[in-house]
Protein backbone atom coordinates (compact mmCIF):
# COMPACT_ATOMS: atom_id res chain seq x y z
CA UNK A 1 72.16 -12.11 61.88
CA UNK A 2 75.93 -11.68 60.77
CA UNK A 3 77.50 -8.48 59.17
CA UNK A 4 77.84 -9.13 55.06
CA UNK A 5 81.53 -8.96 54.49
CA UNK A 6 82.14 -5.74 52.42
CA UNK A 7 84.86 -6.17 49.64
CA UNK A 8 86.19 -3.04 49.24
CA UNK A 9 85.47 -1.25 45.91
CA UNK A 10 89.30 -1.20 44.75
CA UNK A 11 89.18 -4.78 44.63
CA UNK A 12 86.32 -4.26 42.20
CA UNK A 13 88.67 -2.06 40.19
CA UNK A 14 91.52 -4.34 40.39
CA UNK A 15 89.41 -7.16 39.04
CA UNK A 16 88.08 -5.33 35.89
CA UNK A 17 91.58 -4.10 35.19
CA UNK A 18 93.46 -7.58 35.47
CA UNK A 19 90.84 -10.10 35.47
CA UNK A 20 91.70 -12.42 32.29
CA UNK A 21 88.72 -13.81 32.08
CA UNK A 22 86.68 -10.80 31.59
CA UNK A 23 89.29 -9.39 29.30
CA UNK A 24 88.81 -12.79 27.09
CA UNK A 25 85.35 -12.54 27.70
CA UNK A 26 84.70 -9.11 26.63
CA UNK A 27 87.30 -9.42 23.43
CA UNK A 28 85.35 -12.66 22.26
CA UNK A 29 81.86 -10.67 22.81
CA UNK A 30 83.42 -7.65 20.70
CA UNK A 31 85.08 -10.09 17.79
CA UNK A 32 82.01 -12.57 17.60
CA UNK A 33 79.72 -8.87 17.05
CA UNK A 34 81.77 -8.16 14.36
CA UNK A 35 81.73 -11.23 12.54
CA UNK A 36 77.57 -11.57 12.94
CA UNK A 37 77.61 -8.16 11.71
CA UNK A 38 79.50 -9.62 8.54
CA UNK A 39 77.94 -12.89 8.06
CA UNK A 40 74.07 -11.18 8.32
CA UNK A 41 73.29 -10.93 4.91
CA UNK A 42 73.44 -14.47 4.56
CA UNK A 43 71.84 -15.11 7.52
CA UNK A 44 74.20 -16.54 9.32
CA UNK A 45 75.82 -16.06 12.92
CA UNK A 46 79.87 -16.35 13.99
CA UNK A 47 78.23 -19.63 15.36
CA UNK A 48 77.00 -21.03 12.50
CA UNK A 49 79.85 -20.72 10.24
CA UNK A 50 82.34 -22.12 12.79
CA UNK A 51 79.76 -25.33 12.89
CA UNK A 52 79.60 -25.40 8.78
CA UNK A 53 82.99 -25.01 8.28
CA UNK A 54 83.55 -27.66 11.09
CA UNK A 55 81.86 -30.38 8.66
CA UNK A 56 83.39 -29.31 5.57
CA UNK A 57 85.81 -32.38 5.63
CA UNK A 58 86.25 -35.57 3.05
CA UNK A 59 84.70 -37.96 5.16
CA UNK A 60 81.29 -36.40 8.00
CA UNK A 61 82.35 -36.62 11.02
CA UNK A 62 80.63 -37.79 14.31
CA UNK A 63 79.57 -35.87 16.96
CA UNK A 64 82.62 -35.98 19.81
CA UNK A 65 85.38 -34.76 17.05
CA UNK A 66 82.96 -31.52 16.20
CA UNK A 67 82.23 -31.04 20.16
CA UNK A 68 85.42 -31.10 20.54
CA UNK A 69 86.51 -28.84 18.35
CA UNK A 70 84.20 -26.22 19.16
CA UNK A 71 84.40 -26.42 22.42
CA UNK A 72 80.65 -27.59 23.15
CA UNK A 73 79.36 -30.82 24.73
CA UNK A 74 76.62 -32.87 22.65
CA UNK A 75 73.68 -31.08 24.01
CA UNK A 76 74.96 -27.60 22.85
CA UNK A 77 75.80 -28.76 19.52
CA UNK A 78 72.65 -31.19 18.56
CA UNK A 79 70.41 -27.50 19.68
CA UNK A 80 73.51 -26.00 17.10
CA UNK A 81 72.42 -27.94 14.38
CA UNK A 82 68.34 -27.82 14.40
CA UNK A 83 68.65 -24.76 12.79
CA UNK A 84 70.96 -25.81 10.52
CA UNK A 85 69.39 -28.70 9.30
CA UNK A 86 66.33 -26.61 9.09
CA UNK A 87 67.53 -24.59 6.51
CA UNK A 88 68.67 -27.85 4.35
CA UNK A 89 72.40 -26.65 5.21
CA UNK A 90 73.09 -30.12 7.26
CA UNK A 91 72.17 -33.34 7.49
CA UNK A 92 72.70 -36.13 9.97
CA UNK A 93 73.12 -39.83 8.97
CA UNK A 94 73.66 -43.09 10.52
CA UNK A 95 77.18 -44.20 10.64
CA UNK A 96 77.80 -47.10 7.27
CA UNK A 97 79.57 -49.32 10.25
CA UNK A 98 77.81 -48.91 13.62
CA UNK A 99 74.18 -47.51 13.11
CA UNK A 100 73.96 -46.23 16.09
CA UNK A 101 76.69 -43.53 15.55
CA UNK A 102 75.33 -40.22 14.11
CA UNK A 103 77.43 -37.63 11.26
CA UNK A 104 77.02 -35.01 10.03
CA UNK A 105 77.69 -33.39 6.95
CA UNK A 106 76.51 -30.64 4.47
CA UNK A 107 74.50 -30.51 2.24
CA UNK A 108 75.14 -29.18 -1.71
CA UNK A 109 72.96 -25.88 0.22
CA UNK A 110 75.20 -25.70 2.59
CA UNK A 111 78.22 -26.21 0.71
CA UNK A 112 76.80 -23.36 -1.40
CA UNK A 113 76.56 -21.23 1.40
CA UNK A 114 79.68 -21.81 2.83
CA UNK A 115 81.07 -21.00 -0.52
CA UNK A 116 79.72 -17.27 -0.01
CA UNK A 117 80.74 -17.09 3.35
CA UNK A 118 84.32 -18.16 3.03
CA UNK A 119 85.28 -14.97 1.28
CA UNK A 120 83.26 -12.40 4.02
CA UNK A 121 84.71 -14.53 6.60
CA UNK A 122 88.03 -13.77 5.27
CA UNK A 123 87.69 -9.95 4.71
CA UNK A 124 86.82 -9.57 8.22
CA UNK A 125 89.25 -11.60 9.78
CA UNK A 126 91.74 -9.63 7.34
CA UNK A 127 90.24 -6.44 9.06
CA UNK A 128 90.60 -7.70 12.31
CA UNK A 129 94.28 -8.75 11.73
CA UNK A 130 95.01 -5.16 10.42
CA UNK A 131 93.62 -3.96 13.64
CA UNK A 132 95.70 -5.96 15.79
CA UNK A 133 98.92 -5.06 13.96
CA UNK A 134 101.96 -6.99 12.60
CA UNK A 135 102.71 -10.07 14.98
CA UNK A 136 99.91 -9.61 17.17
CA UNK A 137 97.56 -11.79 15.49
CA UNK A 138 99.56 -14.89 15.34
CA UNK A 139 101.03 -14.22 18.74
CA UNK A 140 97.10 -14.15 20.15
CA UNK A 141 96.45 -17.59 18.47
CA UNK A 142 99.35 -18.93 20.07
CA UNK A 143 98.89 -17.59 23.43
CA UNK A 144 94.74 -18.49 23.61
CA UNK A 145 96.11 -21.56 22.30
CA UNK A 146 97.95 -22.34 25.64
CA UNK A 147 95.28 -21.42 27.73
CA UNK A 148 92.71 -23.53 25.87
């Protein structure tokens, strides 16, 4: 039987202090708390709002645009929107030109609902702004922005 290879402990320290992706990790943990924490009352996660306010457009959209912009392959966001479409908030039609395409859009419930959210969603984000102090916030966007 070999010897495990030992990594020393300072490399352990060096990761947690430089490692990115933990720092990313742990801020989008911390900000996606927050903003459950502020959509609760209406029941609602981080998640779910993203995914609402993903279909409030003129014309539903199909499922690779949405995917896309969330950052989620089909599977992840067809399990998204059971829930949703639970609750009466979403519904999913066949395309008018090739019936085997699926959107989605909202429904006048979860228009409603999205209606309430918009303005928590904003206070928070305001808060969170705030927090991160003049510049910061738009300098973030633009620098998660090139790593996405």
């Amino acid at each position: 039987m070999s010897k495990p290879i030992v990594i020393p402990f300072q490399t352990t320290l060096h990761v947690r202090d430089t490692c990115l992706c933990l720092h990313v990790q742990r801020a989008a943990r911390a900000l996606a708390r927050k903003f459950d924490d502020a959509l609760r009352p209406l029941d609602l996660t981080n998640g779910q709002f993203s995914l609402l306010m993903s279909l409030n457009r003129p014309d539903p959209p199909g499922m690779g645009p949405v995917a896309r912009l969330l950052a989620m392959d089909r599977t992840t966001l067809t399990a998204a929107l059971k829930p949703l479409e639970k609750r009466g908030l979403v519904v999913t039609v066949a395309d008018d030109k090739d019936r085997r395409l699926r959107r989605m859009k909202l429904t006048p419930s979860g228009h409603a609902l999205l209606s309430m959210a918009v303005p928590i969603w904003k206070s928070t984000h305001a808060d969170v702004d705030d927090a991160l102090g003049e510049g910061r916030p738009d300098r973030l966007r633009s620098d998660l922005l090139a790593l996405a």
